[in-house]
C-alpha atoms as a PDB file:
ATOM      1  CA  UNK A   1      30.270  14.261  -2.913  1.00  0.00           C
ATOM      2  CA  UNK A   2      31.865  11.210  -3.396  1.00  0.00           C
ATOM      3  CA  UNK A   3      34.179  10.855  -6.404  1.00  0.00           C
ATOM      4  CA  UNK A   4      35.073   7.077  -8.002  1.00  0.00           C
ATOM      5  CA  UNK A   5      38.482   8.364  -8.947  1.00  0.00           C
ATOM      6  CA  UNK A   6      40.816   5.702  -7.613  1.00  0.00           C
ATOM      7  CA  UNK A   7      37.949   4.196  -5.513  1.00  0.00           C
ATOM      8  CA  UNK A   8      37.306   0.515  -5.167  1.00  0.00           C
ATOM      9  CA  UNK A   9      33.618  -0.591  -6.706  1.00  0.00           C
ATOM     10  CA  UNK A  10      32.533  -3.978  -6.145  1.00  0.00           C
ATOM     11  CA  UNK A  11      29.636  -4.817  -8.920  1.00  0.00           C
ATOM     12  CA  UNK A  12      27.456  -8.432  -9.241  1.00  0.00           C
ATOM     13  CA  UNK A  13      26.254  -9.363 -12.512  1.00  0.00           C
ATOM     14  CA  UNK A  14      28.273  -8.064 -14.865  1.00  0.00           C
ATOM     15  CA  UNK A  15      27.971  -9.963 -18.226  1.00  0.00           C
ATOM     16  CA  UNK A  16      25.322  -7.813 -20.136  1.00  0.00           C
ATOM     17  CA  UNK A  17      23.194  -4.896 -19.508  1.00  0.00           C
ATOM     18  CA  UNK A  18      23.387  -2.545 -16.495  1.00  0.00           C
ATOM     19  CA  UNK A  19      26.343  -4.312 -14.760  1.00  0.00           C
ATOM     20  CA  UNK A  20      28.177  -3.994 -17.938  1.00  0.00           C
ATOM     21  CA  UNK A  21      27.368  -0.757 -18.393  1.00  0.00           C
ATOM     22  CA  UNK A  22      28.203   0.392 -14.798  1.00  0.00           C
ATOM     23  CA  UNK A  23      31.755  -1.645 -15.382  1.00  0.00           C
ATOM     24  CA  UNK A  24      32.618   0.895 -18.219  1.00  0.00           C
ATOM     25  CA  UNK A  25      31.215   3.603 -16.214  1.00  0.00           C
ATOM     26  CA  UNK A  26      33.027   3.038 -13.075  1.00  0.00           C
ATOM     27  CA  UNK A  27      36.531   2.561 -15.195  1.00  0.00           C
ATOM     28  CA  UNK A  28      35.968   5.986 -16.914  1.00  0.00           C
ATOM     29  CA  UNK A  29      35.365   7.526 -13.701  1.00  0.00           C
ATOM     30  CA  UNK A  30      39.054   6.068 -12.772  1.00  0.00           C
ATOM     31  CA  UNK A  31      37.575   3.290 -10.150  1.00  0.00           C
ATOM     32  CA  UNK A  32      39.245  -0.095  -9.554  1.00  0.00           C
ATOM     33  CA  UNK A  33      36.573  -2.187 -10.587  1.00  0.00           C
ATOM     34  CA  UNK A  34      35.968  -5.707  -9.082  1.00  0.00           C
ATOM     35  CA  UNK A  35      33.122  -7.509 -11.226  1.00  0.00           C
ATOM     36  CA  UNK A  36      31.751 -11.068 -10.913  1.00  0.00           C
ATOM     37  CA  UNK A  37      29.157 -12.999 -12.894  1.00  0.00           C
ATOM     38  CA  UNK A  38      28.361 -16.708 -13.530  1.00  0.00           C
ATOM     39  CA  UNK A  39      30.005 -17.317 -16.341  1.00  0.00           C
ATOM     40  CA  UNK A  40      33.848 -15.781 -16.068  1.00  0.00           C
ATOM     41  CA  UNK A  41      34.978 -16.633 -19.828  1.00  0.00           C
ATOM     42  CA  UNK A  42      31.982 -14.253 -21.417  1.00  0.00           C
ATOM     43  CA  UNK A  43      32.673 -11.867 -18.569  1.00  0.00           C
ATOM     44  CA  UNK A  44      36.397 -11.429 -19.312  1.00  0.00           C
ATOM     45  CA  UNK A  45      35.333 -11.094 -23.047  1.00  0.00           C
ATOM     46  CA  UNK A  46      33.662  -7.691 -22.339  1.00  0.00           C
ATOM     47  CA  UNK A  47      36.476  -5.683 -21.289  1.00  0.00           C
ATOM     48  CA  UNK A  48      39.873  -4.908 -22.115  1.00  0.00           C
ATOM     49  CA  UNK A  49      42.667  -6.428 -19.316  1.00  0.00           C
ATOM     50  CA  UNK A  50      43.145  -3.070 -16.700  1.00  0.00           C
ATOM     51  CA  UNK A  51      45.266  -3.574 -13.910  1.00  0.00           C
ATOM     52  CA  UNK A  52      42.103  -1.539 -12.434  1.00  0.00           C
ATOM     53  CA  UNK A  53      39.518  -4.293 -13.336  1.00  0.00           C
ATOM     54  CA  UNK A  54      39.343  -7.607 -11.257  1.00  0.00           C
ATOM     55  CA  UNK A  55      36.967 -10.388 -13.288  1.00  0.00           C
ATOM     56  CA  UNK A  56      35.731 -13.402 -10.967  1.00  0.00           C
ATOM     57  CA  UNK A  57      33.276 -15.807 -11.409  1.00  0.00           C
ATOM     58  CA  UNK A  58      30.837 -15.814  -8.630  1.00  0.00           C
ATOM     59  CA  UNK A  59      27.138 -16.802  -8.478  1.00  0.00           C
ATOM     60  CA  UNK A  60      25.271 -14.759  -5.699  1.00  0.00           C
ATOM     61  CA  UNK A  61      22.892 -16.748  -4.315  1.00  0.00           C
ATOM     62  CA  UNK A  62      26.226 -18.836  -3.279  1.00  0.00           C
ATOM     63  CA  UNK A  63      27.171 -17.272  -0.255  1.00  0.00           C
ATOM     64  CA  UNK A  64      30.536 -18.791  -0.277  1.00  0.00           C
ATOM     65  CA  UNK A  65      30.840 -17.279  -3.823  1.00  0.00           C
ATOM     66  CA  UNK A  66      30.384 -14.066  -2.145  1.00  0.00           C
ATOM     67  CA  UNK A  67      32.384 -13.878   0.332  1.00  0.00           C
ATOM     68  CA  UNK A  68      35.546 -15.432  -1.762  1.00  0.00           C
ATOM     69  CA  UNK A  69      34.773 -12.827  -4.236  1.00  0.00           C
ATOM     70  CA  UNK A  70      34.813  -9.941  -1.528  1.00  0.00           C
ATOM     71  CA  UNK A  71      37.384 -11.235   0.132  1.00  0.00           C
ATOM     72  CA  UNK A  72      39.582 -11.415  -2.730  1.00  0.00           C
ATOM     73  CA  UNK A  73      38.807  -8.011  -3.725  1.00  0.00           C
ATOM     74  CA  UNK A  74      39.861  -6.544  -0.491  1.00  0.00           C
ATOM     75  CA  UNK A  75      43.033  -8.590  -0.720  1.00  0.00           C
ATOM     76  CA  UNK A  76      43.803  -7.549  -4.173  1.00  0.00           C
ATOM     77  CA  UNK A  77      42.799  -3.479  -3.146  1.00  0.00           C
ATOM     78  CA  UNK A  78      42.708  -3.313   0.715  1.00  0.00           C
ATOM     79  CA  UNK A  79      39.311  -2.543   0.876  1.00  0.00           C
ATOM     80  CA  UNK A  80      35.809  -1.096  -0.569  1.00  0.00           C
ATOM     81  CA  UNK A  81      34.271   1.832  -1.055  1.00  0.00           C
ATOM     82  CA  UNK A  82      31.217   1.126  -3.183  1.00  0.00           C
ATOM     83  CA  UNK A  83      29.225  -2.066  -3.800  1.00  0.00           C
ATOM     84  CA  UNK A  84      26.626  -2.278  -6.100  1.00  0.00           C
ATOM     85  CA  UNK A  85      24.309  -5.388  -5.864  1.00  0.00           C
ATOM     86  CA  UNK A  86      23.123  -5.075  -9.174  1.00  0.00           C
ATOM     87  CA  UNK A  87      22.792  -9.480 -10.121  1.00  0.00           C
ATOM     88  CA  UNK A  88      19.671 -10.204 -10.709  1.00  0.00           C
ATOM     89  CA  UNK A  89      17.171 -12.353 -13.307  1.00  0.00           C
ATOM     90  CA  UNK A  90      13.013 -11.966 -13.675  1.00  0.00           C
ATOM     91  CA  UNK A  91      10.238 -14.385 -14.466  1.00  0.00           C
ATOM     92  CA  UNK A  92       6.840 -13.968 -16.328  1.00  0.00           C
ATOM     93  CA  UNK A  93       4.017 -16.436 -15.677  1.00  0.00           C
ATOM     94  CA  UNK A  94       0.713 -16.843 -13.035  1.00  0.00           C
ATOM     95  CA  UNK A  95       1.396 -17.562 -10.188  1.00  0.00           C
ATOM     96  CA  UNK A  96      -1.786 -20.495 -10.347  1.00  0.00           C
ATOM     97  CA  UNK A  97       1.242 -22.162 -13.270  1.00  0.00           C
ATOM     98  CA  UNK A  98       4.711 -21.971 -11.971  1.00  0.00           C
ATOM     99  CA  UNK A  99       6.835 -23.812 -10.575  1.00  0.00           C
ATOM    100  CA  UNK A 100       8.081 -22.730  -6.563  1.00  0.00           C
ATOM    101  CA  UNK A 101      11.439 -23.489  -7.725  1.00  0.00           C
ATOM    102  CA  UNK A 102      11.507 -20.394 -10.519  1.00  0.00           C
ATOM    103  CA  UNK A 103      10.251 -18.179  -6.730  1.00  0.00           C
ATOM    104  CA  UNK A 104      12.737 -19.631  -5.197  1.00  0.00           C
ATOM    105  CA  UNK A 105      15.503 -18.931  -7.569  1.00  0.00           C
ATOM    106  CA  UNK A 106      14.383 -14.895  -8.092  1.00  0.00           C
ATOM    107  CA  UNK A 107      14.604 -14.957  -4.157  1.00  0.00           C
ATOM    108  CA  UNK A 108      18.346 -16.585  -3.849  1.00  0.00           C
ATOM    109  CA  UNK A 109      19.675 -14.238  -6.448  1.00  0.00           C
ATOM    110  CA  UNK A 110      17.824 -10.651  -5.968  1.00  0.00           C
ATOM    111  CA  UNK A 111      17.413 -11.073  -2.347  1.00  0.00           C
ATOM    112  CA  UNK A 112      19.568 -13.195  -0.689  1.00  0.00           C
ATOM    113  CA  UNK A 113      22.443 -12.198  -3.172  1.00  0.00           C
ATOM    114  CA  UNK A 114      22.407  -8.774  -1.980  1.00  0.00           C
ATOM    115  CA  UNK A 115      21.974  -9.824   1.500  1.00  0.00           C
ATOM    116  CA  UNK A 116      25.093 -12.130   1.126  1.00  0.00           C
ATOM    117  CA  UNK A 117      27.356  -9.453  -0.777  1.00  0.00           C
ATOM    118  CA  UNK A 118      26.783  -6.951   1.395  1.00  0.00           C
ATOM    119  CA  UNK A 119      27.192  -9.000   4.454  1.00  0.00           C
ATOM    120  CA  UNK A 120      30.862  -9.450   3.703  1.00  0.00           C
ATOM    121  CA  UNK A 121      31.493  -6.588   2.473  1.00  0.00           C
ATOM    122  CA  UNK A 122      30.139  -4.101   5.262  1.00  0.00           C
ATOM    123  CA  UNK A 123      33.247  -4.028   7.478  1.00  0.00           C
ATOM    124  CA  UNK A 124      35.019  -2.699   4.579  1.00  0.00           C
ATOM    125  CA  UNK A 125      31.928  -0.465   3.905  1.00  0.00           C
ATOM    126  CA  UNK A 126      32.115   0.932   7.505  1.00  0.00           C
ATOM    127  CA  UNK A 127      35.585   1.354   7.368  1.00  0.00           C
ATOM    128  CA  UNK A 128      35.909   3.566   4.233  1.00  0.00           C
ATOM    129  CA  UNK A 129      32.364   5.420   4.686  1.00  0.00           C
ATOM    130  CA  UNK A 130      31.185   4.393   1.711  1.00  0.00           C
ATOM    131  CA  UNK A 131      28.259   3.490   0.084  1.00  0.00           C
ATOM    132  CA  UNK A 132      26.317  -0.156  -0.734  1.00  0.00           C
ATOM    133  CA  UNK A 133      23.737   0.262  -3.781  1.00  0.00           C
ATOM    134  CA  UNK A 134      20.693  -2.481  -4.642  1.00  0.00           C
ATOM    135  CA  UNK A 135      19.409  -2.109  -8.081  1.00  0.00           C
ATOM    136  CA  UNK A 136      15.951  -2.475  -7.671  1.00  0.00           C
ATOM    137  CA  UNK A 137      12.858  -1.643  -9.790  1.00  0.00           C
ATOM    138  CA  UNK A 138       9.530  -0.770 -10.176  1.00  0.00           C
ATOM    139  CA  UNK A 139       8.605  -4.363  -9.031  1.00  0.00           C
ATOM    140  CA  UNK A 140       9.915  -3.104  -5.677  1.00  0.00           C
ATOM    141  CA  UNK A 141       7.201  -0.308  -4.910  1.00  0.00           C
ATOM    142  CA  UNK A 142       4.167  -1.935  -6.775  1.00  0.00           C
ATOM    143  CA  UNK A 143       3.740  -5.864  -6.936  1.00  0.00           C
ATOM    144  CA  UNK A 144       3.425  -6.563 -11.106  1.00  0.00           C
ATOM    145  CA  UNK A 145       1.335  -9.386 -12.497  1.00  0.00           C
ATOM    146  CA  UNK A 146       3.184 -12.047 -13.770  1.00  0.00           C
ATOM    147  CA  UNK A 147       6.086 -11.377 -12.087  1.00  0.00           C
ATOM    148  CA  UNK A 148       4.987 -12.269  -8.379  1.00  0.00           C
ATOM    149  CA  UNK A 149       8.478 -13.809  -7.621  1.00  0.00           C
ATOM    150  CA  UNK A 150      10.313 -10.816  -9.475  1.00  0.00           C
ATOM    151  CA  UNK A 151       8.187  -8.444  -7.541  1.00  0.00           C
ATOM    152  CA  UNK A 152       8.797 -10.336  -4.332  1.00  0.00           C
ATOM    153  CA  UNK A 153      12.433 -10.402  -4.199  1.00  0.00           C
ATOM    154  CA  UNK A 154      12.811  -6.528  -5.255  1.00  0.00           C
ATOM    155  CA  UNK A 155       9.900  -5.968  -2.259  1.00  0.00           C
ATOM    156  CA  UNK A 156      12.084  -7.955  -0.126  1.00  0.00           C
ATOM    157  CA  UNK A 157      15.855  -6.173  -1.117  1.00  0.00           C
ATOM    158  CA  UNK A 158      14.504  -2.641  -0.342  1.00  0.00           C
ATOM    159  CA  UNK A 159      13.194  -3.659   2.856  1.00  0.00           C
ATOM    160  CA  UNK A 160      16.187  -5.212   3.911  1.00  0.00           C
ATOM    161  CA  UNK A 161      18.545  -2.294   2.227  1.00  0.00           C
ATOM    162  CA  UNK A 162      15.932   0.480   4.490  1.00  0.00           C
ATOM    163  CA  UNK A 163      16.355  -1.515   7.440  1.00  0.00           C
ATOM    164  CA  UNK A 164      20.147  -1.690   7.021  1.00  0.00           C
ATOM    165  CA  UNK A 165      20.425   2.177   5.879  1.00  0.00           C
ATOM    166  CA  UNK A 166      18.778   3.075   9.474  1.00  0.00           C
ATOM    167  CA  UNK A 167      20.987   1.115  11.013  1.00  0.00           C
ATOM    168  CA  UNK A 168      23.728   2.658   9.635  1.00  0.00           C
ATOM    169  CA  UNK A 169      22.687   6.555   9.676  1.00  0.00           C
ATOM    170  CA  UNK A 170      25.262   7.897  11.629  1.00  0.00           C
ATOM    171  CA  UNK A 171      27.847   5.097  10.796  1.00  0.00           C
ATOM    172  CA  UNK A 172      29.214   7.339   8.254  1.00  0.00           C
ATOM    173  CA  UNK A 173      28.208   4.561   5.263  1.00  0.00           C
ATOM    174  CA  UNK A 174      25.660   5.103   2.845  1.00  0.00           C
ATOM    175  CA  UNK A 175      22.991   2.797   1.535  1.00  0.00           C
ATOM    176  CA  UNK A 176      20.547   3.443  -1.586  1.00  0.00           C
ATOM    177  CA  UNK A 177      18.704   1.595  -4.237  1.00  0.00           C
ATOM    178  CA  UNK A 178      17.618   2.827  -7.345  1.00  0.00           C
ATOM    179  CA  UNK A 179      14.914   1.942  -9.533  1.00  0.00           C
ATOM    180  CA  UNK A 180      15.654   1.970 -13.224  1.00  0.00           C
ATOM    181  CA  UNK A 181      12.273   1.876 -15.484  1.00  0.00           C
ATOM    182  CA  UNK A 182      12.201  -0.339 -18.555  1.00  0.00           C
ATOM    183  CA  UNK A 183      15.716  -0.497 -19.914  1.00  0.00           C
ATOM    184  CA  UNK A 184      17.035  -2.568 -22.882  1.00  0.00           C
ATOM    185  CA  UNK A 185      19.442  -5.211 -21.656  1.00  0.00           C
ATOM    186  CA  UNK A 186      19.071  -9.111 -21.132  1.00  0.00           C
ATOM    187  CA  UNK A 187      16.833  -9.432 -18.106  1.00  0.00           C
ATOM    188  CA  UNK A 188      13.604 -10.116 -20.259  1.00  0.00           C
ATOM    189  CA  UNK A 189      15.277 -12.868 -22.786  1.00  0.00           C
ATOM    190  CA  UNK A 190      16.622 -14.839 -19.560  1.00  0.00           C
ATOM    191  CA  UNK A 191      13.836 -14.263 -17.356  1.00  0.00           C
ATOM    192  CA  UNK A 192      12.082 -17.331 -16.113  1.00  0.00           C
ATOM    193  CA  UNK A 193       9.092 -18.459 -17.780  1.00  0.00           C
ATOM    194  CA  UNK A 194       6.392 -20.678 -15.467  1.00  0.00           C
ATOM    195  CA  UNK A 195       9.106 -24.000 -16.069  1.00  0.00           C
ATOM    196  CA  UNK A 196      12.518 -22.538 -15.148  1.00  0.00           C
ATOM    197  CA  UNK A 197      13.432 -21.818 -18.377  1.00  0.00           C
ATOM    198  CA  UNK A 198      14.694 -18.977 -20.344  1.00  0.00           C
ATOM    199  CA  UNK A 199      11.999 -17.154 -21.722  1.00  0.00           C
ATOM    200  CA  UNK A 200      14.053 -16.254 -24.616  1.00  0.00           C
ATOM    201  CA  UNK A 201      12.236 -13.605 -26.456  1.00  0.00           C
ATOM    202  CA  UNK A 202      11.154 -10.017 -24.892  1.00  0.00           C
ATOM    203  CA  UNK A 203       7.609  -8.862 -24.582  1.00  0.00           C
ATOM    204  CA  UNK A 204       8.999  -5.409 -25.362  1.00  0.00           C
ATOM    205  CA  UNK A 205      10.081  -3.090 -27.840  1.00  0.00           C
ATOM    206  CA  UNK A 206      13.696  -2.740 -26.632  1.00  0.00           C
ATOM    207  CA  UNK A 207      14.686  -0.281 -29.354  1.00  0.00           C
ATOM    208  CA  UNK A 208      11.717   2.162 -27.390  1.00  0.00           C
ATOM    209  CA  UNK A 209      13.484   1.743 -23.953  1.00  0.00           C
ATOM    210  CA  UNK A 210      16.253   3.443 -21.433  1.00  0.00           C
ATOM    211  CA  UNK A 211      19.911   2.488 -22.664  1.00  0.00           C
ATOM    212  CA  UNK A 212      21.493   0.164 -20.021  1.00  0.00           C
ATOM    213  CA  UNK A 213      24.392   3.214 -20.774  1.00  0.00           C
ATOM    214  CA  UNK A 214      21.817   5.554 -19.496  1.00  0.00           C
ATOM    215  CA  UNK A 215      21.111   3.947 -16.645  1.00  0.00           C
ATOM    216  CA  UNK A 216      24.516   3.493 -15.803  1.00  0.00           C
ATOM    217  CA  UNK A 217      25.756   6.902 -15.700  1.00  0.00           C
ATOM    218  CA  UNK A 218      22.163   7.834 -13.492  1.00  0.00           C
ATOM    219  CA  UNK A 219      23.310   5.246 -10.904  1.00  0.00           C
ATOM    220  CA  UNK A 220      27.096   6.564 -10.887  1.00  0.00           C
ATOM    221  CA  UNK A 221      25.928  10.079 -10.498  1.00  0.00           C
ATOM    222  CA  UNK A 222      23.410   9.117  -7.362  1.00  0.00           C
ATOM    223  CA  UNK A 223      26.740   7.567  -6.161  1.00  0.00           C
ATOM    224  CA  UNK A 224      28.137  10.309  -6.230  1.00  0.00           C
ATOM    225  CA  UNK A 225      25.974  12.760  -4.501  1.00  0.00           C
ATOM    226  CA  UNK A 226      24.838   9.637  -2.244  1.00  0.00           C
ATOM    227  CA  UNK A 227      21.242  10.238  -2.819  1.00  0.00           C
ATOM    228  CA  UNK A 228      18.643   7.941  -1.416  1.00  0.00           C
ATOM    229  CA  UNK A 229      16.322   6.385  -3.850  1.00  0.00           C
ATOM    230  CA  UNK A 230      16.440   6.723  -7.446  1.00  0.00           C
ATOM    231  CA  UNK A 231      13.207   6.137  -9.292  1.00  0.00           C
ATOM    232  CA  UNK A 232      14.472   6.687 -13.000  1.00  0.00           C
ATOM    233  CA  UNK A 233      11.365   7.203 -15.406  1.00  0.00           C
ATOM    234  CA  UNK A 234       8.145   9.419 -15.647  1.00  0.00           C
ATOM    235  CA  UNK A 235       5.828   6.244 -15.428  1.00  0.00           C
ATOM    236  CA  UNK A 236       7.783   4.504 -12.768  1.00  0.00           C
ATOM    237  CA  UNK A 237       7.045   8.114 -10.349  1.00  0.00           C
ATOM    238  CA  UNK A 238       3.728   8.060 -11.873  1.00  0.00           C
ATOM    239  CA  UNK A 239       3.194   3.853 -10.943  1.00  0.00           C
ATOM    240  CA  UNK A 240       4.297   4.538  -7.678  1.00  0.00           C
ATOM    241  CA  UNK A 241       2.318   8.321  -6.230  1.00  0.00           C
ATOM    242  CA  UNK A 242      -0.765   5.799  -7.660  1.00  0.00           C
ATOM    243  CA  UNK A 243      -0.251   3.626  -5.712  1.00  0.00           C
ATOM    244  CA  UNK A 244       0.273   5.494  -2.658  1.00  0.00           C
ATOM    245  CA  UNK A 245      -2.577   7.556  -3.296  1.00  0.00           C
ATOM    246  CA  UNK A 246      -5.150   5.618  -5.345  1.00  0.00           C
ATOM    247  CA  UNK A 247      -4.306   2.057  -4.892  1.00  0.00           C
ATOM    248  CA  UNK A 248      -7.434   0.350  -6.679  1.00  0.00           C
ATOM    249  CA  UNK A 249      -7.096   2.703  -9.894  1.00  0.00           C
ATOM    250  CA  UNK A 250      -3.289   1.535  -9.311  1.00  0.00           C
ATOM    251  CA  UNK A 251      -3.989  -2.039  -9.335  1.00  0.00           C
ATOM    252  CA  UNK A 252      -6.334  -1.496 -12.826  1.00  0.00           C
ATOM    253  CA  UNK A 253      -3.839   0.733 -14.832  1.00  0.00           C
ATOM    254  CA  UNK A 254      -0.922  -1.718 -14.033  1.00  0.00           C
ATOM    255  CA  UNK A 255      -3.737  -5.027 -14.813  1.00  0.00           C
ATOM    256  CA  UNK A 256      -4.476  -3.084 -18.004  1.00  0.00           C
ATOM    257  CA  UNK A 257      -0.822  -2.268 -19.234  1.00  0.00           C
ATOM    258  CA  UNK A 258       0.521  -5.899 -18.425  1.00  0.00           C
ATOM    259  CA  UNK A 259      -2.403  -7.847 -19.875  1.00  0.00           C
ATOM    260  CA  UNK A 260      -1.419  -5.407 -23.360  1.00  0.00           C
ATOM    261  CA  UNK A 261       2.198  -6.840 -23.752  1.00  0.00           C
ATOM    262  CA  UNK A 262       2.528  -9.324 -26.698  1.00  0.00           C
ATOM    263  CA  UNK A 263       1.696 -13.268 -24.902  1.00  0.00           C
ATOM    264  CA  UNK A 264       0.430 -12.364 -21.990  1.00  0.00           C
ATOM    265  CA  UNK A 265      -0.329 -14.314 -19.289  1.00  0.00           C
ATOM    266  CA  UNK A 266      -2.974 -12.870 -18.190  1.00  0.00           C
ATOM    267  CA  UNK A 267      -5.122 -13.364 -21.492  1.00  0.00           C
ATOM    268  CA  UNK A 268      -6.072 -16.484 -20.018  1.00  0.00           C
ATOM    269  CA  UNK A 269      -8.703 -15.166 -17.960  1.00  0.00           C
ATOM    270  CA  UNK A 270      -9.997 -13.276 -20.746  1.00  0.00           C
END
């Protein structure tokens, strides 16, 4: 089992929901906690000054960002034991209305963001035996309509993160993703609509929905006791055994519960 006491965690995108909450997770567990987001002022806003919290502003899909912001960290704590690429935004439109720009932003920060964090990180990894985490989703195991980008780019990180975890398998370094089900945080009010821009208001009921805090302290604990996926909710293991094993009745349960939400998209063919 691996403990966080004293380690060093490295987490992207930590200015509101599950990277915060993983931030105040980590620092109870007694890690040293080096966090980056976008915008540094609201980020250093969060949290109280710790000499074991490191606040740097970094965008992901900017692989220089990345590997300042890892390099710094290792600098600052002589190395890593546990990075958690958990930066990323989602979109909702048809994929007939949006623009390739909104795809190509989802795939710059979900994909390539991991790719790039974990690139300069993994001599550190290797060196410490420790573990590199992609926060995932649902969108990773069964494509959503909609969300064709979003669903791409989560696709994409777990094949790159099962690629690099066989790679690795008797390195002594651990790689896992985790997919958390619905969970109340930002994601929805900032996810792209079929322009770029913010969508602004969620589709859900976020008082019905997984605490980001919740979340959070599943993720630490599969940390921990370095499991290998996470899939966090009833209907997520339910969304994906349907798949597997009845893909058509799959692809009309998931039609059925996206075309409910409030707006859909998918009204228009209706």
């Amino acid at each position: 089992m691996l403990r966080l006491k004293d380690k060093v965690v490295v987490i992207t995108g930590g200015s509101s929901g599950i990277g915060k909450a993983l931030v105040a997770a980590a620092l109870v567990h007694g890690a040293k906690v080096a966090v980056c987001a976008r915008n540094l002022e609201k980020l250093e806003g969060l949290f109280t000054p710790s000499d074991n919290l490191f606040c740097c502003q970094a965008d992901v899909s900017i692989e220089s960002d990345c590997s300042a912001f890892i390099a710094t960290t290792i600098k600052r704590w002589g190395g890593v034991d546990v990075l958690i690429n958990n930066a990323g935004i989602s979109m909702r439109a048809l994929f007939e209305d949006v623009d390739l720009a909104v795809l190509r932003e989802l795939m710059n920060v979900n994909f390539w963001g991991t790719v790039h964090c974990t690139k300069y990180a993994l001599p550190a990894i290797l060196k410490s035996k420790g573990v590199i985490v992609g926060v995932s989703s649902i969108a990773g195991y069964r494509g959503l309509p909609g969300r064709t980008g979003y669903s791409a780019s989560k696709f994409a990180m777990q094949g790159f993160l099962e690629a690099l975890r066989t790679e690795l398998l008797y390195s002594g370094a651990h790689v896992m993703w985790v997919a958390p089900g619905f969970t109340a945080s930002n994601i929805r009010n900032v996810a792209r609509s079929k322009d770029g821009s913010a969508q602004a208001e969620t589709p859900l009921d976020e008082q019905k929905l997984m605490t980001a805090e919740e979340c959070a302290h599943i993720i630490i604990k599969g940390i921990e006791n370095r499991k290998r996926t996470i899939i966090m909710t009833g209907q997520g293991k339910l969304a994906v055994w349907l798949n597997k094993l009845l893909p058509g009745l799959a692809d009309k349960l998931v039609y059925k519960h996206f075309l409910n939400e409030p707006d859909s998209p998918l009204k228009k063919f209706h």
